[in-house]
Protein backbone atom coordinates (compact mmCIF):
# COMPACT_ATOMS: atom_id res chain seq x y z
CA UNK A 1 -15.42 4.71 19.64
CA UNK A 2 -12.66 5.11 21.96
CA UNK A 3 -9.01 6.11 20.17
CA UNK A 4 -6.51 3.28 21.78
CA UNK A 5 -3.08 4.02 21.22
CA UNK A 6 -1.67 1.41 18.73
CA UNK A 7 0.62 -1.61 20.24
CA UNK A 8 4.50 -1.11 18.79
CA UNK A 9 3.81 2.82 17.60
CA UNK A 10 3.09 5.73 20.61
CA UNK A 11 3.79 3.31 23.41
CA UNK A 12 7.11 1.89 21.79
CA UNK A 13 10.12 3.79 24.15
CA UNK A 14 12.10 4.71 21.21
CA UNK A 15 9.38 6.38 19.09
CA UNK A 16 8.94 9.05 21.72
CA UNK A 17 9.66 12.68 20.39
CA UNK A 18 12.14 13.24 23.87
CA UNK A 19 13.83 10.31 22.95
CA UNK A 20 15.28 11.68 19.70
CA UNK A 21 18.73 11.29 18.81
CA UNK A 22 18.96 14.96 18.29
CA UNK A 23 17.69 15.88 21.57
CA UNK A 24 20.55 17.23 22.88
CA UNK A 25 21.24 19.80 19.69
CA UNK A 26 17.63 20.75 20.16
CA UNK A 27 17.58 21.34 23.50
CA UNK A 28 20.60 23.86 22.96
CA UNK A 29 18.90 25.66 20.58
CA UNK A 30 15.84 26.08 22.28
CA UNK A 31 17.32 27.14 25.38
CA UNK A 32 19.34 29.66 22.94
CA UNK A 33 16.30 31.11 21.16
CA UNK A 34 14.12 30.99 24.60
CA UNK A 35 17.15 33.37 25.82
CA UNK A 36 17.11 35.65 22.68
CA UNK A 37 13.71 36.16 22.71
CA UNK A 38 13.88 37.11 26.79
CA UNK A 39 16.49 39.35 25.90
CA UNK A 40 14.41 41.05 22.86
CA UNK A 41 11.31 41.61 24.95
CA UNK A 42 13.74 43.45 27.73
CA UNK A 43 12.67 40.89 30.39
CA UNK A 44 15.79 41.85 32.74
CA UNK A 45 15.12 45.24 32.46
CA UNK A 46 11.94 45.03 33.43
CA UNK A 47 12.06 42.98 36.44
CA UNK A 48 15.59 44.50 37.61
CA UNK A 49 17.64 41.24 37.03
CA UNK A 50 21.18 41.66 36.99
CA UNK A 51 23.50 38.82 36.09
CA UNK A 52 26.21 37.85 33.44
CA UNK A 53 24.15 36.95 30.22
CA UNK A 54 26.25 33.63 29.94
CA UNK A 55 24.86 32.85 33.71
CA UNK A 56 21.27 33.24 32.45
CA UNK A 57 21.55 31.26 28.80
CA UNK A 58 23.34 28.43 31.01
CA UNK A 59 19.76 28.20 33.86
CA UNK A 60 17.70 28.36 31.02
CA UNK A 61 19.51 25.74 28.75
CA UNK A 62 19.87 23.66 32.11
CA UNK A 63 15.88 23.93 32.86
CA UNK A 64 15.24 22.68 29.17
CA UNK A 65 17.32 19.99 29.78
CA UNK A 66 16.06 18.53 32.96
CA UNK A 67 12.11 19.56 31.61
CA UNK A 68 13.21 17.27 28.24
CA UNK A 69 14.87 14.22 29.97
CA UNK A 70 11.92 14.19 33.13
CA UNK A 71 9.61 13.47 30.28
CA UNK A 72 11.39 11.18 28.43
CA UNK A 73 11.79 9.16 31.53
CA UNK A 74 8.55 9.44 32.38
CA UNK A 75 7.17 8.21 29.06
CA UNK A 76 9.16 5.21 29.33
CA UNK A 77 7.78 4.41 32.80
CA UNK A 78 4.29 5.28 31.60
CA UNK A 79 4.14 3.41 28.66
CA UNK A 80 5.80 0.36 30.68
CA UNK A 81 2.59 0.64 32.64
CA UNK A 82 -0.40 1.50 30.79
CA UNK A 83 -0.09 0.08 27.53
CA UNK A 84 -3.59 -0.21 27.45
CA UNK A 85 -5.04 3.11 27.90
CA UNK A 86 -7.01 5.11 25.62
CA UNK A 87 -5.28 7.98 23.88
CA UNK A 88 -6.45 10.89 25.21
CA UNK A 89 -5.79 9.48 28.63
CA UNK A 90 -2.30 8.76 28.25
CA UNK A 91 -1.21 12.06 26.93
CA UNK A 92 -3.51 14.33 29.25
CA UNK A 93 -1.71 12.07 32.55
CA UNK A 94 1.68 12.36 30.61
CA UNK A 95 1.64 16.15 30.45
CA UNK A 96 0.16 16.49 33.84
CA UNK A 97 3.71 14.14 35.45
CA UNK A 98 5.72 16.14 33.24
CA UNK A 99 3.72 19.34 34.91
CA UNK A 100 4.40 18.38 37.87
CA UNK A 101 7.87 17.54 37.64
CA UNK A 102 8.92 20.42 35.62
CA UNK A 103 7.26 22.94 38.37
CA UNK A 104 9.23 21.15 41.07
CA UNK A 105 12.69 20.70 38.89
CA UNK A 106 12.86 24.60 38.11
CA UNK A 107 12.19 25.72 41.40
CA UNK A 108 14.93 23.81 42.29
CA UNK A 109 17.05 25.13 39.85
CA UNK A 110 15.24 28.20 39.90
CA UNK A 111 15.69 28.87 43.84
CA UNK A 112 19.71 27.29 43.64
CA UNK A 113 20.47 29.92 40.84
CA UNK A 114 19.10 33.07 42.13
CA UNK A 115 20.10 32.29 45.54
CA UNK A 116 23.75 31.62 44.38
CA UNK A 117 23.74 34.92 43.30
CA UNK A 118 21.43 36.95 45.44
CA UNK A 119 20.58 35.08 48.17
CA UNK A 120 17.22 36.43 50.57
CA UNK A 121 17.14 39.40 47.77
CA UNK A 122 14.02 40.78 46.19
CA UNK A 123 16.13 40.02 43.12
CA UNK A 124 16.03 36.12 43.66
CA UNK A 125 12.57 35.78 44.41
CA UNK A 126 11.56 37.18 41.00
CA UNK A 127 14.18 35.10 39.10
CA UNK A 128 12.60 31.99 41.25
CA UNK A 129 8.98 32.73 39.31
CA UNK A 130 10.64 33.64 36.62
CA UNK A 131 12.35 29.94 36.26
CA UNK A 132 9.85 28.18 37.22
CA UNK A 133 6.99 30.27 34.80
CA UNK A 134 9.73 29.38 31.86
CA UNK A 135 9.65 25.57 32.66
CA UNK A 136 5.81 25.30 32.79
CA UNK A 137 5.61 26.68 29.44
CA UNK A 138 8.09 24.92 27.41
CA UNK A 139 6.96 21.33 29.34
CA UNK A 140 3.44 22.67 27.88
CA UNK A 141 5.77 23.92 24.36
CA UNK A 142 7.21 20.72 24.56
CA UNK A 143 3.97 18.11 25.13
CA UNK A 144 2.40 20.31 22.12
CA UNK A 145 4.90 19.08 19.79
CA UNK A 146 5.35 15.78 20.79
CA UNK A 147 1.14 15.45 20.40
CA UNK A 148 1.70 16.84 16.96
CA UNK A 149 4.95 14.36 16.55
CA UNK A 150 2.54 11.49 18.04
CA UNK A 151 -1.03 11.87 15.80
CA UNK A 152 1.51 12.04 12.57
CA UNK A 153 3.27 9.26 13.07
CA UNK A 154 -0.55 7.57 14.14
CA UNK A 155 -1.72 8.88 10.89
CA UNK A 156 1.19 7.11 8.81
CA UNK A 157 0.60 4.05 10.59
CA UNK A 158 -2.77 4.26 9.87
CA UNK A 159 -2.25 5.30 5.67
CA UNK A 160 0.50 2.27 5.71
CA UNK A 161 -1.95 -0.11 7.27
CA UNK A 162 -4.62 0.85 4.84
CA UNK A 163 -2.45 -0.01 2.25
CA UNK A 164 -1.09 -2.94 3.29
CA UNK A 165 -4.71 -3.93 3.84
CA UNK A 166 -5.63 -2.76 0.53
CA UNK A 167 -2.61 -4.84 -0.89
CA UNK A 168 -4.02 -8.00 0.33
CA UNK A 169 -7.48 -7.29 -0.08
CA UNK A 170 -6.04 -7.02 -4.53
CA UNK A 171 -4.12 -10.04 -4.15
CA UNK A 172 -6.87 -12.16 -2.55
CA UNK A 173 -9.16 -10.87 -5.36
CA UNK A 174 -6.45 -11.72 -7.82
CA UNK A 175 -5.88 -15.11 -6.66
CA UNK A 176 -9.85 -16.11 -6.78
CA UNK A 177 -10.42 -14.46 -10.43
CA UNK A 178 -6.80 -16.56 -11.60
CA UNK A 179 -8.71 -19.54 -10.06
CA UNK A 180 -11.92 -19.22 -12.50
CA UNK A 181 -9.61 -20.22 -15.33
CA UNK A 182 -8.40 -24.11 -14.37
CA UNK A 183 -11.94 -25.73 -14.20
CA UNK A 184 -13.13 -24.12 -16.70
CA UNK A 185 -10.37 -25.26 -18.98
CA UNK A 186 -9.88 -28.67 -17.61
CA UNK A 187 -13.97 -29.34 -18.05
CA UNK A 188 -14.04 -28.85 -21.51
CA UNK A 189 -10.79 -30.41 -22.08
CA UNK A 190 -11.29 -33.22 -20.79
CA UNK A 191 -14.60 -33.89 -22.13
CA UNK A 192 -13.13 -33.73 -25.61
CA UNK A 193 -10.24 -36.67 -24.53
CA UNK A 194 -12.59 -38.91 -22.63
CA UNK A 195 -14.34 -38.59 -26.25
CA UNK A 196 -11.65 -39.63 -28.04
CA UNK A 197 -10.11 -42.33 -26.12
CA UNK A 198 -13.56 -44.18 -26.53
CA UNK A 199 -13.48 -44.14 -30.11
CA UNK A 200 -9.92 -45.12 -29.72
CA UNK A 201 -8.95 -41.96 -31.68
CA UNK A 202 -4.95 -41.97 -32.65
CA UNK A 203 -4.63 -38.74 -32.17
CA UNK A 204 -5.28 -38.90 -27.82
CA UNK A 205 -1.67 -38.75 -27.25
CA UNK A 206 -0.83 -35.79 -29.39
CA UNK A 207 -4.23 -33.99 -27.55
CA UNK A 208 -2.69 -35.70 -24.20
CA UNK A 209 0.55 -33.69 -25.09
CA UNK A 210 -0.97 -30.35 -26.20
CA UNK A 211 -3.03 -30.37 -23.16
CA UNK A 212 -0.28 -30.93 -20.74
CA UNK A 213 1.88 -27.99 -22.54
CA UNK A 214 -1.49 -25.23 -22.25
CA UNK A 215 -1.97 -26.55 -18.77
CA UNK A 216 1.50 -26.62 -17.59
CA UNK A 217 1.59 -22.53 -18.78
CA UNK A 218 -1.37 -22.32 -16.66
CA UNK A 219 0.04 -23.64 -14.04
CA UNK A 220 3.59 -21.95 -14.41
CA UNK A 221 2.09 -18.68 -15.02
CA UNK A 222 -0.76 -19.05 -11.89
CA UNK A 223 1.91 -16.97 -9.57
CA UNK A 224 2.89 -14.47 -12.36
CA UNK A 225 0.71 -10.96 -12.80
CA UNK A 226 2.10 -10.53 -16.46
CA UNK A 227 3.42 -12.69 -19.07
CA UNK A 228 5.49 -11.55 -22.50
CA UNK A 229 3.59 -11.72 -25.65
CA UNK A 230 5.77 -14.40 -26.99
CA UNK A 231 5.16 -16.99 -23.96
CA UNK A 232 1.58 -16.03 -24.28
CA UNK A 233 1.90 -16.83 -28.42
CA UNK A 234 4.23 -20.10 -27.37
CA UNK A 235 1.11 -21.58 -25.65
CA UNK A 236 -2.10 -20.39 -27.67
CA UNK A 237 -0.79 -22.30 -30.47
CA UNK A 238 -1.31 -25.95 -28.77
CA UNK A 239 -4.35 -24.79 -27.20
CA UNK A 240 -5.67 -23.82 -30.70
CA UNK A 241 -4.96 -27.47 -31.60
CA UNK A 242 -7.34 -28.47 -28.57
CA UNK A 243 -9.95 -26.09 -30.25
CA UNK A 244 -9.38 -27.97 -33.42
CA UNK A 245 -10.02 -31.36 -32.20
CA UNK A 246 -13.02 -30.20 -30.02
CA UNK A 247 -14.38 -28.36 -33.05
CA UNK A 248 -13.10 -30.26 -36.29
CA UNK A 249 -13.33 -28.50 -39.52
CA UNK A 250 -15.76 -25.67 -37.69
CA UNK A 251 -13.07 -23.22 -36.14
CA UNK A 252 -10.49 -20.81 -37.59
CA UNK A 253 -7.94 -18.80 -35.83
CA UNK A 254 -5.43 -16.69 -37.67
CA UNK A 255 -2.63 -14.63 -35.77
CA UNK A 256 -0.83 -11.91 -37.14
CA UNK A 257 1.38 -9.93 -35.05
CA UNK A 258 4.76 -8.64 -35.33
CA UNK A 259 7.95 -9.77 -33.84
CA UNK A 260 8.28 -5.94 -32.48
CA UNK A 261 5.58 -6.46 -29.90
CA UNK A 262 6.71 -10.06 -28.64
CA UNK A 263 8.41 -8.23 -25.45
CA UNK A 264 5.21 -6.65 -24.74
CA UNK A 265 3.27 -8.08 -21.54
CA UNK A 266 -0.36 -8.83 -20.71
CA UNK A 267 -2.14 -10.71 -17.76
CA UNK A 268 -1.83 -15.08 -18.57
CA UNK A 269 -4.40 -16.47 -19.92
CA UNK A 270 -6.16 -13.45 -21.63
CA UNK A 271 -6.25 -15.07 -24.83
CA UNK A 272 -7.37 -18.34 -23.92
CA UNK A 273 -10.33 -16.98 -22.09
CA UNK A 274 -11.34 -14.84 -25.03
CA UNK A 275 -11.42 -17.44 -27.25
CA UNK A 276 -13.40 -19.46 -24.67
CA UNK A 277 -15.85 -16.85 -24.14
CA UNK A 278 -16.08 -16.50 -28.34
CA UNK A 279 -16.88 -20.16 -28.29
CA UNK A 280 -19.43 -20.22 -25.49
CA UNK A 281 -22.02 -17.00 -27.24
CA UNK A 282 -21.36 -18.26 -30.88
CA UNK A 283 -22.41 -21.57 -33.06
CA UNK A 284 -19.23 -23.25 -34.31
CA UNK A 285 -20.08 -26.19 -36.51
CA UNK A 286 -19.04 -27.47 -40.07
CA UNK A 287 -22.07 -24.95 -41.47
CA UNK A 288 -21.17 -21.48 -39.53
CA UNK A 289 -17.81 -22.09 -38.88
CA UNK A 290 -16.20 -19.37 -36.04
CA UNK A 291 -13.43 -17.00 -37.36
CA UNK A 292 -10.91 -15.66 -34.72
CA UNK A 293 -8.42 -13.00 -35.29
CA UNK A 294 -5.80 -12.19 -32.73
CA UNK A 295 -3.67 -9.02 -34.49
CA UNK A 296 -2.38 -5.55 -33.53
CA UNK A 297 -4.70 -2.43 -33.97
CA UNK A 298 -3.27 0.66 -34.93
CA UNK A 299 -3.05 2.31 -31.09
CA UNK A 300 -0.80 -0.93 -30.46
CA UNK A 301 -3.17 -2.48 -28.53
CA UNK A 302 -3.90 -6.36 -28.99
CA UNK A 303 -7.02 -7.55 -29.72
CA UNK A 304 -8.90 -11.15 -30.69
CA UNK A 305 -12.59 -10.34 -32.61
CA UNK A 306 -14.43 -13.02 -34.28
CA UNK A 307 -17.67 -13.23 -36.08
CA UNK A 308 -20.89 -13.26 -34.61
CA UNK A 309 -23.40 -16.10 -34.76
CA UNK A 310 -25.14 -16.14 -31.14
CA UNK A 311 -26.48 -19.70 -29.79
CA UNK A 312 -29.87 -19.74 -28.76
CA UNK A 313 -29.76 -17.51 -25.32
CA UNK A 314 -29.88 -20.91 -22.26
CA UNK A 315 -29.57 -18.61 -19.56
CA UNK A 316 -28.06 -15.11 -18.71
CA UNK A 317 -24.55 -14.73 -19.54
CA UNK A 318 -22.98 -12.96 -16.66
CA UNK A 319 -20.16 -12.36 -18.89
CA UNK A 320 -17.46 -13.80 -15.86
CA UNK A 321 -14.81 -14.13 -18.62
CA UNK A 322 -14.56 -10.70 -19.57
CA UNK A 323 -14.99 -9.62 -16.01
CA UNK A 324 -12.42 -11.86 -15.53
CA UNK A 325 -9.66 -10.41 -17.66
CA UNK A 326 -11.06 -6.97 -16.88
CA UNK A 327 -10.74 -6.90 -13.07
CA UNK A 328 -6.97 -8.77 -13.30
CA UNK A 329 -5.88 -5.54 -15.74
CA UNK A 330 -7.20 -3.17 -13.00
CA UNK A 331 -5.75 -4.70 -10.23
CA UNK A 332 -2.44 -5.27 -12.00
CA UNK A 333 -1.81 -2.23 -13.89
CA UNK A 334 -5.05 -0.12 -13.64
CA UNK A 335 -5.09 -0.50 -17.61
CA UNK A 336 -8.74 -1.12 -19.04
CA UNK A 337 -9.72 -3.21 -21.91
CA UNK A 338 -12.04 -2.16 -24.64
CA UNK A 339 -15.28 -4.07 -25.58
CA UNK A 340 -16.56 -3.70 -29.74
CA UNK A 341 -19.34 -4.86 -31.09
CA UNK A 342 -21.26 -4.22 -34.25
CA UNK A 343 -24.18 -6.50 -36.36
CA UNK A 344 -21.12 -9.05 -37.67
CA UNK A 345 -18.15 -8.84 -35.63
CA UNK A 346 -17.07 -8.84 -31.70
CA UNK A 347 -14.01 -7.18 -30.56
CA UNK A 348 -12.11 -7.22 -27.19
CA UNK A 349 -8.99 -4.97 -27.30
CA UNK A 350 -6.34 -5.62 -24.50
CA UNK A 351 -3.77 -2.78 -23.18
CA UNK A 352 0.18 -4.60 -24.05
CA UNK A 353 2.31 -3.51 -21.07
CA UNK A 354 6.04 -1.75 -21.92
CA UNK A 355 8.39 -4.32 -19.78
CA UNK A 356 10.33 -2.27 -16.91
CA UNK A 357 13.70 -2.47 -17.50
C-alpha cells in the first residue's frame, strides 16, 4: 500500500521544517559551526585559500541562507501542486529542486565571491568547488532533517488519530451498553402497572410516581459516565418500592452503608441492574423469598449479594447484565468488578471511584 502524504499535515505550507520561525537563528548557527569545523580540519591550508576569516563565515552563512529559503519556496510551490502524490515521491522530487537549485545558487555565490577577491586565479577556481561542494551537502544535511522533522510529525498524527479513533470507538460502545438498561426496565415496569390499573389497584399512582423518579435518574444520568453514591442511593430506594409491588411480601433489600462513602462514584445504574439480574436467576415468591444486601466490604468496595435459589434453567443466560456493568467500568475507569459465588450466596463487588477534585 502506497504511503500518501496526509491532507492538512506534510503538505500544509506552515508545517514545513524551512518554514520555522527560528530559521533565521538556525541558519546562523549552522553557517557558524559549518565554518568552525572547516577551520578545525585546516581546509584553507590545504587548498591555499587566503582570505579574511570574517569574509569566509559571511559566503558560507550567505550559501545556507539562500540553500534554506530556495527550499522553503519550493515546498510551498510543490505542495500547491501535487497535493496528491505519494510520499516518497514528493520528498525524492523535493530534494532533487532543492539539488538543483542549491548547485546553481552557490556557484553563483561561489564564482561572485572568489572572483571578488581573486579573479581568473587558481585560488578562485578552488573556492568555486569548494562553495558549491558545501551547498550540495547541507541541501542534502538539510532534506535529511526535514524527512526526520516530516515522518515524526506523520507519526504523531497518526498516534493522535488512533486515539481519537479509539475515543469514539469507547464512547460508541458506551452509548449501546447504557442503551441495554431502558427496555429492560421499562418492560418489566410496565407490566407490573398495566397489572394494577386492571384490578384498579390504589396504589397505581404512587407506582406511577416511583417509576417516573427511577426513570427520570435514568434518563438524567444516560449522558453521565459516573454518578455519586448518594444520587445512586436517592434513586434505588423508589425503585425498591417497584420491586415491592412487582414482588409483594417475596423480596427483601437492606442497605447499610455509611455516610463517609456517599461522595464516592460508580457507573448509573449499577445497582439497579444487579438487582435485576438477582431477580431474573433466582425464585422470589411468598415461600423463598430473595434477600438483597447492598453494604461496604472491608477493601471499601461496594457490593449487592443475595441468596441463591436458581429458577429452572429456560435458556442460556448470557449474563448481558454483568457484562453490562463490567464493560462500562473498563471503558470508564479501567476498574474491574469482582464476581463471588459459593453454595448459598452470590456476590458482585463494584470498584467506588475517589471524586477528582
Amino acid at each position: 500500500m502506497q504511503s500518501r502524504v496526509i491532507p492538512g499535515l506534510f503538505l500544509n505550507f506552515s508545517y514545513s521544517m524551512f518554514n520555522s520561525r527560528y530559521r533565521y537563528g538556525v541558519i546562523i548557527l549552522l553557517g557558524t559551526y559549518s565554518y568552525v569545523n572547516t577551520l578545525f580540519s585546516e581546509v584553507y591550508t590545504y587548498y591555499g585559500i587566503h582570505a579574511p576569516w570574517y569574509y569566509i563565515l559571511l559566503v558560507m552563512v550567505a550559501i545556507t541562507l539562500v540553500v534554506w529559503e530556495a527550499n522553503r519556496l519550493l515546498f510551498a510551490a510543490l505542495s500547491a501542486f501535487n497535493e496528491q502524490w505519494p510520499t516518497w515521491r514528493f520528498l525524492i522530487t523535493f530534494f532533487l529542486a532543492g539539488m538543483v537549485c542549491a548547485a546553481a545558487l552557490t556557484l553563483c555565490i561561489g564564482y561572485a565571491a572568489t572572483t571578488w577577491l581573486h579573479p581568473g586565479s587558481k585560488e578562485a577556481a578552488v573556492g568555486i568547488k569548494l562553495a558549491f561542494t558545501y551547498g550540495t551537502r547541507i541541501n542534502l544535511f538539510l532534506h535529511i532533517i526535514n524527512g526526520i522533522f516530516f515522518f515524526n510529525r506523520q507519526y504523531r498524527h497518526k498516534q493522535l488519530e488512533a486515539e481519537e479513533l479509539k475515543r469514539i470507538h469507547a464512547q460508541a460502545q458506551l452509548q449501546a451498553i447504557k442503551n441495554q438498561v431502558n427496555p429492560h426496565f421499562l418492560f418489566n415496569n410496565l407490566n407490573v402497572l398495566s397489572g394494577m390499573v386492571i384490578r384498579d389497584n390504589p396504589e397505581a399512582n404512587t407506582f406511577i410516581e416511583e417509576f417516573s423518579k427511577v426513570y427520570r435518574h435514568i434518563l438524567s444520568s444516560q449522558d453521565k459516565e459516573l454518578v455519586t453514591l448518594a444520587t445512586e442511593l436517592e434513586y434505588i430506594r423508589p425503585y425498591i418500592f417497584l420491586l415491592e409491588k412487582r414482588f409483594p411480601e417475596s423480596i427483601t433489600v437492606t442497605i447499610d452503608i455509611p455516610n463517609s462513602f456517599m461522595e464516592r462514584m460508580l457507573v448509573p445504574a449499577a445497582l439497579q441492574m444487579l438487582m435485576e439480574n438477582a431477580i431474573k436467576h433466582n425464585v422470589v415468591s411468598k415461600a423463598k423469598p430473595l434477600r438483597v444486601s447492598i453494604a461496604i466490604d472491608a477493601a471499601g468496595r461496594l457490593f449487592l449479594s443475595n441468596n441463591i435459589q436458581p429458577k429452572p434453567p429456560m435458556e442460556d443466560s448470557r449474563q448481558l447484565g454483568l457484562k453490562n456493568i463490567a464493560q462500562r467500568y473498563e471503558l470508564i475507569t479501567g476498574a474491574h468488578i469482582d464476581v463471588m459465588k459459593n453454595e448459598t450466596t452470590f456476590t458482585v463487588s463494584l470498584p467506588l471511584i475517589q471524586p477528582t477534585p
